[in-house]
C-alpha atoms as a PDB file:
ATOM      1  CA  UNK A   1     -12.467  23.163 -10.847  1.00  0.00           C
ATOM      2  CA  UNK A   2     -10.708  20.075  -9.390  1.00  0.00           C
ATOM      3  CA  UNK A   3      -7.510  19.605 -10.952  1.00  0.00           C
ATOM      4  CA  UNK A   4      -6.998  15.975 -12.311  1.00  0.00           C
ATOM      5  CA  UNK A   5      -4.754  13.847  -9.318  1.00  0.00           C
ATOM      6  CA  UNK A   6      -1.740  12.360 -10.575  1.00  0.00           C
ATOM      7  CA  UNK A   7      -2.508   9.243  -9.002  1.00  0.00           C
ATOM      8  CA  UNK A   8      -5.317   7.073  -7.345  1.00  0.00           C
ATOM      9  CA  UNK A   9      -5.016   5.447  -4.165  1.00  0.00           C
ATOM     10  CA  UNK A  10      -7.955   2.828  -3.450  1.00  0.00           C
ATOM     11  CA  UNK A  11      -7.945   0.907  -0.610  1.00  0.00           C
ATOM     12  CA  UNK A  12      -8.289   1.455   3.160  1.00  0.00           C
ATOM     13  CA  UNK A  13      -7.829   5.115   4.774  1.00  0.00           C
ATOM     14  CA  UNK A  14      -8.466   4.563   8.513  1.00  0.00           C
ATOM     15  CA  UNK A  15      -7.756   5.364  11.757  1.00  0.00           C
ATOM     16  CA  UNK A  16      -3.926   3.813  12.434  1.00  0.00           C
ATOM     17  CA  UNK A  17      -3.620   3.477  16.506  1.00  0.00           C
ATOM     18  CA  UNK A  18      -0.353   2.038  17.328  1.00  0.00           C
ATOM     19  CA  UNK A  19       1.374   1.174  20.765  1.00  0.00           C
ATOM     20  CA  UNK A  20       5.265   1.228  20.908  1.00  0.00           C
ATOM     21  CA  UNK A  21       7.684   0.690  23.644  1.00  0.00           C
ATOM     22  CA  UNK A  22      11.385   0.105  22.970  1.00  0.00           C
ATOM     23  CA  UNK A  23      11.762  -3.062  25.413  1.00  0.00           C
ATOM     24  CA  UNK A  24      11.654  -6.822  24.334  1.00  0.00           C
ATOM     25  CA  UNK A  25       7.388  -7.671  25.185  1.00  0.00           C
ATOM     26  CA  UNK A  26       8.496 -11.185  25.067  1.00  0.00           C
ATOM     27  CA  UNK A  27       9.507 -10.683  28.855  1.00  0.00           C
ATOM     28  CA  UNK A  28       6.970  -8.499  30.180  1.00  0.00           C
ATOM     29  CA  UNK A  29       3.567  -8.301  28.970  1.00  0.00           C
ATOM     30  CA  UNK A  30       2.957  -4.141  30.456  1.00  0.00           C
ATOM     31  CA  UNK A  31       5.195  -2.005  29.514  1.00  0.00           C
ATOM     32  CA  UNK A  32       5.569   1.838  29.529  1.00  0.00           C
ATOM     33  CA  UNK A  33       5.463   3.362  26.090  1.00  0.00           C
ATOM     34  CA  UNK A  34       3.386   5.842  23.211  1.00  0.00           C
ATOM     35  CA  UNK A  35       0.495   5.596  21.532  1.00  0.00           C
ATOM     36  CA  UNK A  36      -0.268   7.457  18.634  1.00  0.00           C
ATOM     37  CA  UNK A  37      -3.492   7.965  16.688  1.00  0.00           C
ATOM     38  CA  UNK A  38      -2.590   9.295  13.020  1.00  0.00           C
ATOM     39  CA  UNK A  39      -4.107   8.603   9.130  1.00  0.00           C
ATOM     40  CA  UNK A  40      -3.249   5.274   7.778  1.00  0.00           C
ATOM     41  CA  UNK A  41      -3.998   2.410   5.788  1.00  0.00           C
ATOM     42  CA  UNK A  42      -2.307   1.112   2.614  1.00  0.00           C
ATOM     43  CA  UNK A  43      -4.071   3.236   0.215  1.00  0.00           C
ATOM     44  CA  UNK A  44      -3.098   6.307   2.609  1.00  0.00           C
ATOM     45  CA  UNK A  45       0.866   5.590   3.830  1.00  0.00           C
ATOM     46  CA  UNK A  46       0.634   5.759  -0.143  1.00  0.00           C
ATOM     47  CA  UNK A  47      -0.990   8.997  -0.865  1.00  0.00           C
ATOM     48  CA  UNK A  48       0.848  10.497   2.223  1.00  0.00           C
ATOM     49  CA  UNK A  49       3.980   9.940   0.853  1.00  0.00           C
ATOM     50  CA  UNK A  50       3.653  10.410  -3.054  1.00  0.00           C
ATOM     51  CA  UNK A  51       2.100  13.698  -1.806  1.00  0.00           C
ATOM     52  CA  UNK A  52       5.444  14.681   0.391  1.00  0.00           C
ATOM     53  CA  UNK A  53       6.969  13.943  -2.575  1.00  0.00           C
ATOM     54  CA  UNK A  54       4.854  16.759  -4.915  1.00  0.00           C
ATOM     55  CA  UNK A  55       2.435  14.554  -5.740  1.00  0.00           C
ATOM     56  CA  UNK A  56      -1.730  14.977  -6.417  1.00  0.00           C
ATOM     57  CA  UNK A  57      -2.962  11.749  -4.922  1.00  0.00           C
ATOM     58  CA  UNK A  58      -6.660  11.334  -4.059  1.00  0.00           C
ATOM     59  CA  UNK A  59      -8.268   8.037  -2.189  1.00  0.00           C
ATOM     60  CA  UNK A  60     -11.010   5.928  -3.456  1.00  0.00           C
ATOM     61  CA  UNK A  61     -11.968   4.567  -0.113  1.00  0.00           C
ATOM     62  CA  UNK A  62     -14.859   4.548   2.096  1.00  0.00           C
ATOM     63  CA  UNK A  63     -14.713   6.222   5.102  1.00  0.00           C
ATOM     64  CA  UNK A  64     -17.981   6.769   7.696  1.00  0.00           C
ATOM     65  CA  UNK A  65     -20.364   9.686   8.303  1.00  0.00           C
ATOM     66  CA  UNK A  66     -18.980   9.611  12.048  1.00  0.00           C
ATOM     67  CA  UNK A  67     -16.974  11.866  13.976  1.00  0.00           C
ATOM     68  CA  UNK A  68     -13.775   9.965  13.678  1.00  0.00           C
ATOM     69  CA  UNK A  69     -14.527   9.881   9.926  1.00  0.00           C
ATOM     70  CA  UNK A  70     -15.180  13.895   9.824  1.00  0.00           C
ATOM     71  CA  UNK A  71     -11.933  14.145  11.473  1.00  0.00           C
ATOM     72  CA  UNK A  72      -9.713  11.570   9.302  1.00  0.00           C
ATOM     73  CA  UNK A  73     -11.343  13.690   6.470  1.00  0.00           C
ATOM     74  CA  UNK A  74      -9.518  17.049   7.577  1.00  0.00           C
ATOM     75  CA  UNK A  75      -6.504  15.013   8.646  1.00  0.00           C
ATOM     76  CA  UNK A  76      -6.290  13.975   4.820  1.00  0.00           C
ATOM     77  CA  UNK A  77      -7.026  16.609   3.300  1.00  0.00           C
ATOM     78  CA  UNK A  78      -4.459  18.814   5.830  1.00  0.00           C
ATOM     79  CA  UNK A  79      -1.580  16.190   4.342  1.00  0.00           C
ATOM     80  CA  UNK A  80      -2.278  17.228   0.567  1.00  0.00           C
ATOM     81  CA  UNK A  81      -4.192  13.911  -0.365  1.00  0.00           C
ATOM     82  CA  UNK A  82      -7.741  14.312  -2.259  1.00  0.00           C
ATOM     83  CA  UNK A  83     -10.991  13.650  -0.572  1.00  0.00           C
ATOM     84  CA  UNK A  84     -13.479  14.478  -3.496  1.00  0.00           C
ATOM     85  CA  UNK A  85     -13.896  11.034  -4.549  1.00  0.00           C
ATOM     86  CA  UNK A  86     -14.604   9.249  -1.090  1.00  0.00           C
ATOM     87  CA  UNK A  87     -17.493   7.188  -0.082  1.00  0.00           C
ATOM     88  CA  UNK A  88     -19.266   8.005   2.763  1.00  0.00           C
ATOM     89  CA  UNK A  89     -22.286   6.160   3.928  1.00  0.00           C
ATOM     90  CA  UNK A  90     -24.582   6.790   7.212  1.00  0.00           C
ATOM     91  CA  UNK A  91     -24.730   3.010   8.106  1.00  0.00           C
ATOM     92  CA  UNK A  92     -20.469   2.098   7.943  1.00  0.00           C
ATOM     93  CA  UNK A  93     -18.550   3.281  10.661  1.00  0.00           C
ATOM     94  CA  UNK A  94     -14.611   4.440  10.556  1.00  0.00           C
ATOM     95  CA  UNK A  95     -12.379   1.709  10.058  1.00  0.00           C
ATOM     96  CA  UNK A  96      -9.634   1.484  12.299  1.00  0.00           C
ATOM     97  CA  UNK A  97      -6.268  -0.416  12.738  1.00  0.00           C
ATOM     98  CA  UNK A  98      -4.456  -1.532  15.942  1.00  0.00           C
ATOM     99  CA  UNK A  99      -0.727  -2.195  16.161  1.00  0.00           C
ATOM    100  CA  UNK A 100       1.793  -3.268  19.229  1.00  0.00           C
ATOM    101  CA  UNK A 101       5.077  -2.534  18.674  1.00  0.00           C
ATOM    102  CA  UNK A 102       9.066  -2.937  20.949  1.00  0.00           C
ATOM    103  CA  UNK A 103      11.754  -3.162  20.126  1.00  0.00           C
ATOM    104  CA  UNK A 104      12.358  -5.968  18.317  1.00  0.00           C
ATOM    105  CA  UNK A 105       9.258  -5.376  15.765  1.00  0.00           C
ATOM    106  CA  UNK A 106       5.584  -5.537  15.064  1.00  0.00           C
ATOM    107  CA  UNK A 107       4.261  -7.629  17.762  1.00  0.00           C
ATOM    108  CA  UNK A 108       0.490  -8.088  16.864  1.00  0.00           C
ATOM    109  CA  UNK A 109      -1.708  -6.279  14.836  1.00  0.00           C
ATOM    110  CA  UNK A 110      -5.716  -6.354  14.375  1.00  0.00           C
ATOM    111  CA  UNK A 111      -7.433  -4.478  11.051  1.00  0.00           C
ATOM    112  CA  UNK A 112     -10.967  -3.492  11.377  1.00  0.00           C
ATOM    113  CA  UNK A 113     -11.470  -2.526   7.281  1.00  0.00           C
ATOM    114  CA  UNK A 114     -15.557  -4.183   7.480  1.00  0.00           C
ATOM    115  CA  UNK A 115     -16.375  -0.661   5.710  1.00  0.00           C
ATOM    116  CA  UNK A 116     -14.499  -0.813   3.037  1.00  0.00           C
ATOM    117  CA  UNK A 117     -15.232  -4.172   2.682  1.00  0.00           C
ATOM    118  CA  UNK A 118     -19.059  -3.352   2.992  1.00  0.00           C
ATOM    119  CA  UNK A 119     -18.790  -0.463   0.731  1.00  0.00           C
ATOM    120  CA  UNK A 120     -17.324  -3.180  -2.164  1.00  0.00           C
ATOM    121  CA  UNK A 121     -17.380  -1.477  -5.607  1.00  0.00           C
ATOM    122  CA  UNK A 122     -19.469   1.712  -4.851  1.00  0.00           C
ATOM    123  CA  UNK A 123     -15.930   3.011  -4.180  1.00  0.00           C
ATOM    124  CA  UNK A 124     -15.426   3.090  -7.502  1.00  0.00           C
ATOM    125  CA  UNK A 125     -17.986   4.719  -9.150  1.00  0.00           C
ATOM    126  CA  UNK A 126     -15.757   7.881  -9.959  1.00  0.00           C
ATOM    127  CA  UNK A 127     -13.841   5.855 -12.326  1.00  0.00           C
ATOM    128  CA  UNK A 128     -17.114   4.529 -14.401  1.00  0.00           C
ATOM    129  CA  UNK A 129     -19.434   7.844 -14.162  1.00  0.00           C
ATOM    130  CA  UNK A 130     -16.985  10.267 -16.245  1.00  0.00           C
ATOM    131  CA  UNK A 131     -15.421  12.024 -12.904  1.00  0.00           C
ATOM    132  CA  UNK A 132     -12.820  10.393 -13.410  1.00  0.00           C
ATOM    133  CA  UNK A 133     -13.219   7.915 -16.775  1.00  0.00           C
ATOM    134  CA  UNK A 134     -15.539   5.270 -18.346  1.00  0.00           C
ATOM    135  CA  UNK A 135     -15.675   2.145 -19.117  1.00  0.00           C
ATOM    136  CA  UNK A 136     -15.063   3.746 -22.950  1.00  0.00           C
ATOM    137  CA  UNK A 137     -12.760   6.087 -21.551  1.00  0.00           C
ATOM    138  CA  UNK A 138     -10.592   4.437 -19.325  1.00  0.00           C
ATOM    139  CA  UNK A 139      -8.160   5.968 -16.405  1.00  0.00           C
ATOM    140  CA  UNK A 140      -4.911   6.272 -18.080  1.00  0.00           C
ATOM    141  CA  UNK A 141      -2.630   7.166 -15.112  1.00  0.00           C
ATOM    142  CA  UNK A 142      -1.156   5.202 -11.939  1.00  0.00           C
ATOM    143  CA  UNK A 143      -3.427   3.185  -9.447  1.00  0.00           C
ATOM    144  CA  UNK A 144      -2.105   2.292  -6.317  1.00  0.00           C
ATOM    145  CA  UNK A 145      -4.582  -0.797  -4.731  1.00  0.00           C
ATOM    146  CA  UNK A 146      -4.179  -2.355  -1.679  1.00  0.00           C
ATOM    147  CA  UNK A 147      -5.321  -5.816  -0.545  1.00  0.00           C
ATOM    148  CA  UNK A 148      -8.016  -4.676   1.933  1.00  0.00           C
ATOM    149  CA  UNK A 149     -10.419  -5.010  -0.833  1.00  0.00           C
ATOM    150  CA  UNK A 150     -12.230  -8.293  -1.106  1.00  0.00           C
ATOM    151  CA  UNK A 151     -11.110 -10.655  -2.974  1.00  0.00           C
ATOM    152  CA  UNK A 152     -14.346 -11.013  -5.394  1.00  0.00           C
ATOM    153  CA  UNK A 153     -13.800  -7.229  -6.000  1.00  0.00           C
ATOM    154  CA  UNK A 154      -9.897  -7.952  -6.494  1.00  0.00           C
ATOM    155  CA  UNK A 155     -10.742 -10.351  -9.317  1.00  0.00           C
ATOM    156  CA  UNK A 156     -13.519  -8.101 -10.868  1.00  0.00           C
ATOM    157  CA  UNK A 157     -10.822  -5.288 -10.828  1.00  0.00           C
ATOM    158  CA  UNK A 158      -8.252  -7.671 -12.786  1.00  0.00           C
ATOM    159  CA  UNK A 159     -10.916  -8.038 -16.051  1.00  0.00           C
ATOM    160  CA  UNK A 160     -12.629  -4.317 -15.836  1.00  0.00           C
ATOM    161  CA  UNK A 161     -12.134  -2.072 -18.825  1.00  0.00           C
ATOM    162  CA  UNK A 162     -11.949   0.472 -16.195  1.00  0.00           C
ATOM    163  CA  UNK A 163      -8.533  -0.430 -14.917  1.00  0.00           C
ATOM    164  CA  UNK A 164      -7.445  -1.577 -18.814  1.00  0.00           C
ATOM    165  CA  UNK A 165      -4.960   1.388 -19.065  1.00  0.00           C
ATOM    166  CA  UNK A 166      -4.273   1.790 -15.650  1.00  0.00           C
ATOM    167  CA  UNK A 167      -0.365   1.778 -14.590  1.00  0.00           C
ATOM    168  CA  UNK A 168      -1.778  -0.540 -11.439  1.00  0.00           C
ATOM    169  CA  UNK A 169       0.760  -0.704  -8.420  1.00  0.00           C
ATOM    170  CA  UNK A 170      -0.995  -3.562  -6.069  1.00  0.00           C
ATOM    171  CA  UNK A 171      -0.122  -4.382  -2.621  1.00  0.00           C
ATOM    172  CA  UNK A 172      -1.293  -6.658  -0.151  1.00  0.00           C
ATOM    173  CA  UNK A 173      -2.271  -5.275   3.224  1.00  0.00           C
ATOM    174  CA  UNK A 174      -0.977  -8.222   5.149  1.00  0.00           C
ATOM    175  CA  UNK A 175      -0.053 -11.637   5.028  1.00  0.00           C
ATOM    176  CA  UNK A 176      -2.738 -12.668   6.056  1.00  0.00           C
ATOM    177  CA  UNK A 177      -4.466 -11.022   2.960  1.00  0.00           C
ATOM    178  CA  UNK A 178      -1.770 -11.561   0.155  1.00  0.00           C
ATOM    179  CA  UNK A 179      -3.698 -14.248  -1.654  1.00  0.00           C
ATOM    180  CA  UNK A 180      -6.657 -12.118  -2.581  1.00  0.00           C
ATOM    181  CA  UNK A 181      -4.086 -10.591  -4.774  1.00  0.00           C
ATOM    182  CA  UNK A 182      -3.870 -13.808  -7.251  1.00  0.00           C
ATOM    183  CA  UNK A 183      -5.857 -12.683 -10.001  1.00  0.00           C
ATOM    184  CA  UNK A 184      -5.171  -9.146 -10.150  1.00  0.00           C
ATOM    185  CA  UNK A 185      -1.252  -9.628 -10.194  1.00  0.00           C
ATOM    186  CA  UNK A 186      -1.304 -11.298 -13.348  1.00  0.00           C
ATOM    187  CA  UNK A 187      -3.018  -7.918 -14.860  1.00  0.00           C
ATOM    188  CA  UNK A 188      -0.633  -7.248 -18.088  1.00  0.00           C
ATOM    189  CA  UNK A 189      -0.402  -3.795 -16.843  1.00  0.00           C
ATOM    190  CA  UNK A 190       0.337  -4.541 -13.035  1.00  0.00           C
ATOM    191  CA  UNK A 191       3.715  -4.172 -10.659  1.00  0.00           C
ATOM    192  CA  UNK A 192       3.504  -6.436  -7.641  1.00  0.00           C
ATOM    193  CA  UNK A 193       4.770  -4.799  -4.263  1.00  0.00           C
ATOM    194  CA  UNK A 194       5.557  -7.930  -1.440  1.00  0.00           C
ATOM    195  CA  UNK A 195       7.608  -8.658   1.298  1.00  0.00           C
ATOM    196  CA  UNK A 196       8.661 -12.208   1.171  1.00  0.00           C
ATOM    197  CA  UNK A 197       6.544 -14.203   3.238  1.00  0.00           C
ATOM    198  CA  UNK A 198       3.692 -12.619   1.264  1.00  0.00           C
ATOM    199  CA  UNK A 199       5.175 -13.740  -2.147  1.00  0.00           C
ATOM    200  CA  UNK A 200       6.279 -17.238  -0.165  1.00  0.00           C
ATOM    201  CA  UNK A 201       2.108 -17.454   0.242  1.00  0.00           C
ATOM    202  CA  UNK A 202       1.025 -16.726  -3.207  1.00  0.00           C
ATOM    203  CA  UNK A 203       3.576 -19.202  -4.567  1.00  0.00           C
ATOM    204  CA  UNK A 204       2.591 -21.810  -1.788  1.00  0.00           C
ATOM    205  CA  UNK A 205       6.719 -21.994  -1.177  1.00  0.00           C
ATOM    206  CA  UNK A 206       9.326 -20.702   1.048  1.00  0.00           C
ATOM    207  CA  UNK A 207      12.223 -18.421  -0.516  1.00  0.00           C
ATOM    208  CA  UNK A 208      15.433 -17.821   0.816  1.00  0.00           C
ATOM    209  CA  UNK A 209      15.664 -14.814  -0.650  1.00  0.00           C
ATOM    210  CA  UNK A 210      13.978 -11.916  -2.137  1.00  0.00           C
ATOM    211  CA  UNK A 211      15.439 -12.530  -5.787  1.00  0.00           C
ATOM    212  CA  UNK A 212      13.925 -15.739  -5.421  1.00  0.00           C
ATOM    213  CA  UNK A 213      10.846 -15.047  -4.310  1.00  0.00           C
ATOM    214  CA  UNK A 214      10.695 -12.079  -7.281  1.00  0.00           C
ATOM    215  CA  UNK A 215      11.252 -14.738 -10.322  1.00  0.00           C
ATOM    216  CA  UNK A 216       8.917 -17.001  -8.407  1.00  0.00           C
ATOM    217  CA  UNK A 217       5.987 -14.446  -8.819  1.00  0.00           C
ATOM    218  CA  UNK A 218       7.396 -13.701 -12.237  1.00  0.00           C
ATOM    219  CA  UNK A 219       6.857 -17.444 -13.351  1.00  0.00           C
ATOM    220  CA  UNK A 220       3.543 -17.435 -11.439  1.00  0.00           C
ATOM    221  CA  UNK A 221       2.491 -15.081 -14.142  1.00  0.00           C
ATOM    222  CA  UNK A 222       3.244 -11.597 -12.698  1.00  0.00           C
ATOM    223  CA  UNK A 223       3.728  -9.266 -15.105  1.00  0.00           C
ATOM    224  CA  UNK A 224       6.220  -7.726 -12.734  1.00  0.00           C
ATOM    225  CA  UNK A 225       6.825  -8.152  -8.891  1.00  0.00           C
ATOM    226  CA  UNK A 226       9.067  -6.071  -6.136  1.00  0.00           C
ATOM    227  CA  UNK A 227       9.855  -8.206  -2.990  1.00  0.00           C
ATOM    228  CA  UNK A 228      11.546  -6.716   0.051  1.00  0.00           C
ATOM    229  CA  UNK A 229      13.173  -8.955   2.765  1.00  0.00           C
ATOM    230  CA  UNK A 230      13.572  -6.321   5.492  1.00  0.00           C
ATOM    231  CA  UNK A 231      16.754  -5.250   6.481  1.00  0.00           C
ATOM    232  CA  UNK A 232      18.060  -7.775   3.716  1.00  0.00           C
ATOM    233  CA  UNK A 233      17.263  -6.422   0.109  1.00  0.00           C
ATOM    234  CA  UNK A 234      14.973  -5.920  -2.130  1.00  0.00           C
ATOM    235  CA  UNK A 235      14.660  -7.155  -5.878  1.00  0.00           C
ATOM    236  CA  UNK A 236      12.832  -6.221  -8.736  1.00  0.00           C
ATOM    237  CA  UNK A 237      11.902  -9.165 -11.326  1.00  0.00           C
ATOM    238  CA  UNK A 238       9.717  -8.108 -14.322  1.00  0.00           C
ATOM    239  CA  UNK A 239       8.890 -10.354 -17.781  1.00  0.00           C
ATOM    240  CA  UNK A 240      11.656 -10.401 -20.083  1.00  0.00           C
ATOM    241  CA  UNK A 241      14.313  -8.089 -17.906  1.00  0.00           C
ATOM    242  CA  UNK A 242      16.567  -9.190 -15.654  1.00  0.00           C
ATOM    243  CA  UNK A 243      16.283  -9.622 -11.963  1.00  0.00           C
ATOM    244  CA  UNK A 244      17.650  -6.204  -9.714  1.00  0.00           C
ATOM    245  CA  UNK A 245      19.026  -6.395  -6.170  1.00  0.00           C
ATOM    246  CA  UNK A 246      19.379  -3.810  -4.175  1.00  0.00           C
ATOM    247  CA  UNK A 247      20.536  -4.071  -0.316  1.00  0.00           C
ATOM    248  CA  UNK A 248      19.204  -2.533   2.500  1.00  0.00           C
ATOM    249  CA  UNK A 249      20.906   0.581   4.530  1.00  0.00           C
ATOM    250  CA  UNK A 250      21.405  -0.422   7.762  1.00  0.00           C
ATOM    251  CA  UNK A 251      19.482   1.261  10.573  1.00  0.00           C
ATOM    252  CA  UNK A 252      18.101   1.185  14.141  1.00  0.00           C
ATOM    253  CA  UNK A 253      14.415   0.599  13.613  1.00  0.00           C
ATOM    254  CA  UNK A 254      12.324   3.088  15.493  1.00  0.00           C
ATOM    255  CA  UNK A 255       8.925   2.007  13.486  1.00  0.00           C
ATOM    256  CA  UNK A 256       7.967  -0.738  11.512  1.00  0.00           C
ATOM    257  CA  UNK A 257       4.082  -0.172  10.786  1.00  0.00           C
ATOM    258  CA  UNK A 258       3.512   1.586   7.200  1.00  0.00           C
ATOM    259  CA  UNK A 259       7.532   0.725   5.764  1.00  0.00           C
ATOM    260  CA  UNK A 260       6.815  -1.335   2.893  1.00  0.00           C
ATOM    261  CA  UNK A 261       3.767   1.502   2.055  1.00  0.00           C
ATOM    262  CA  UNK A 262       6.900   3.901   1.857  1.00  0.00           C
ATOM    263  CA  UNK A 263       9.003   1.922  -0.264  1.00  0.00           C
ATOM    264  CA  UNK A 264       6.122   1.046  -2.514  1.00  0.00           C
ATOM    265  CA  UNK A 265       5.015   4.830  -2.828  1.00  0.00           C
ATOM    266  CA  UNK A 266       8.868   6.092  -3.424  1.00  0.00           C
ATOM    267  CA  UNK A 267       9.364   3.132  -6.024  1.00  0.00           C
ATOM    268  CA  UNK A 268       6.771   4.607  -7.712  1.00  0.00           C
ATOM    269  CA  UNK A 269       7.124   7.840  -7.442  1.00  0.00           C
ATOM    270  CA  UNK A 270      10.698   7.856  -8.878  1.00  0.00           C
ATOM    271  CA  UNK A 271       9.471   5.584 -11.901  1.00  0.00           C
ATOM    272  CA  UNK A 272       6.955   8.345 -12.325  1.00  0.00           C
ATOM    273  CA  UNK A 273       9.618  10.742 -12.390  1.00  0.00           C
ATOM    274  CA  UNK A 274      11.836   8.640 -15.678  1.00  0.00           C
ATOM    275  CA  UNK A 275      14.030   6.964 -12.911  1.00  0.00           C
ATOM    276  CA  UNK A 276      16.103   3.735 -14.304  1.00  0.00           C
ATOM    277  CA  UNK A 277      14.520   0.632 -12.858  1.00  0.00           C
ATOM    278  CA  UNK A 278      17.532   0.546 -10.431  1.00  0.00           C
ATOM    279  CA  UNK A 279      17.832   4.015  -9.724  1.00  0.00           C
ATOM    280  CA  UNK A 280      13.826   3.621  -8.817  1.00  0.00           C
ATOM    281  CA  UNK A 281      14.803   0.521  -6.482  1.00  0.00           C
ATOM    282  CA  UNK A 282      17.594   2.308  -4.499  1.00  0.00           C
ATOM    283  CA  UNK A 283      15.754   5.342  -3.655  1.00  0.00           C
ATOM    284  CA  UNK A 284      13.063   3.092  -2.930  1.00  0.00           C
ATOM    285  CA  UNK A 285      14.833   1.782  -0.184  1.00  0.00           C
ATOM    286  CA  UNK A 286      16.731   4.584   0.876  1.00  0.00           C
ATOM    287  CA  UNK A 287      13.157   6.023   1.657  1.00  0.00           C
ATOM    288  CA  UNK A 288      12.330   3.169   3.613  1.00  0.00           C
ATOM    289  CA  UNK A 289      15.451   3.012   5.462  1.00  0.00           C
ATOM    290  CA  UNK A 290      14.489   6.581   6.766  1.00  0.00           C
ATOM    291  CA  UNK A 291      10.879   5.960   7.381  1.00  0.00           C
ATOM    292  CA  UNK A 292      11.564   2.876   9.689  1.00  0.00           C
ATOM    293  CA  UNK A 293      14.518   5.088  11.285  1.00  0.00           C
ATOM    294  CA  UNK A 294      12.359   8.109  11.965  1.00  0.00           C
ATOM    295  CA  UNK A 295      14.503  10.653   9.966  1.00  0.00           C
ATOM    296  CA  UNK A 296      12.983  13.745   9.284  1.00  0.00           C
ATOM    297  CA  UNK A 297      13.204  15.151   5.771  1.00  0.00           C
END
């Protein structure tokens, strides 16, 4: 029998190819450097992590009946994240992501997620058809959701019974994606993870800093929102509570692609463990911090 996961990632599991040199692109445009092909996606950096951590994460994702597909399968599965709930369907192909990388940051990026946006809510069928709860019987533990989704399924997730006693975690899975987010943020039972140009879009402003840009969600009518400014700080605003700050350690950044899916997934994780709000946000970013250095554990 399948024991029970402690948490439920849904979102995109893909194929994460990224290109990284440590020169400046901005003054040559070919440059000698790595590329790596390994499991990603929002939903995964997050069930990688939480699972380093002890954790029983599975995805609720949809990933193709392809050869890269059979192989991201084992890849999961060989990094202690749960496959038994995936979506798999002959017609959608692997979704894939492509990142460039030097030294001074992310440099471009380019998401193919078309199959998990194909797939819409068939990826959750697990939490409706008693595998893992009803509409009746609602999941009762933490959801981590990422932004790939579509937005119409975003909104239908913010009024389902399904996700009515859900601890919901939500994160956007870009910029470029962070408004889809709107209705399910102000979900009673929902934490917010942004950096702060994504919170500067869903509050159609610009914030100097992350405290800011946390009470700005807060009055938007997030029930609670966590807004990292990169090698800055961080802060944690909720409804109610006051406003945490917590700064950054100070590193040399060997990888940027997947940090704020670290700090979101070690936030958690600690709060899932009884940590303090604050004692959550620190080790937050002290996991982030060695993520985006490239420290081994």
């Amino acid at each position: 029998m399948t024991a029970t996961p402690d948490i439920l990632c849904i979102g995109s599991v893909l194929w994460d190819i990224i290109g990284r040199t440590e020169s400046d692109l901005s003054t040559r445009g070919d440059m000698a450097g790595q590329i790596t092909r390994i499991p990603g996606g929002v939903a995964m950096n997050i069930a990688m992590t939480v699972a380093r951590f002890g954790m029983r994460p599975s995805v609720l994702t949809a990933i193709g009946f392809d050869h890269e597909g059979d192989d991201l399968l084992i890849a999961t599965q060989s990094l202690g994240v749960g496959t038994e709930y995936v979506y798999r369907d002959n017609a959608l192909p692997t979704d894939r992501y492509m990142a460039i990388e030097d030294c001074t940051g992310l440099v471009a990026a380019i998401a193919d997620a078309h199959s998990l946006e194909a797939a819409g809510d068939a990826i959750l069928a697990p939490l409706s058809d008693g595998r893992l709860g009803t509409a009746q019987t609602p999941w009762r533990g933490q959801i981590a959701l990422d932004g790939n989704l579509t937005a119409a399924l975003l909104a239908e997730i913010a009024v389902s019974p399904l996700f009515s006693c859900a601890d919901l975690r939500v994160a956007p899975a870009s910029p470029g994606k962070a408004e889809r987010l709107l209705p399910v943020m102000r979900h009673p039972g929902a934490t917010l993870y942004v950096n702060l140009q994504e919170a500067g879009l869903l509050c159609e402003t610009r914030f100097k800093t992350s405290a800011d840009a946390a009470n700005g969600l807060v009055r938007l009518g997030a029930a609670r929102a966590l807004v990292t400014d990169g090698a800055r700080d961080a802060s944690d605003a909720a409804q109610g509570q006051p406003t945490l700050s917590h700064p950054a350690r100070t590193v040399q950044a060997r990888r940027i692609t997947g940090a704020g899916d670290t700090f979101m997934a070690a936030h958690l994780f600690a709060e899932s463990q009884g940590a303090s709000r604050f004692d959550a946000l620190q080790r937050a970013q002290a996991a982030a911090a060695a993520y985006v250095a490239f420290e081994e554990d």
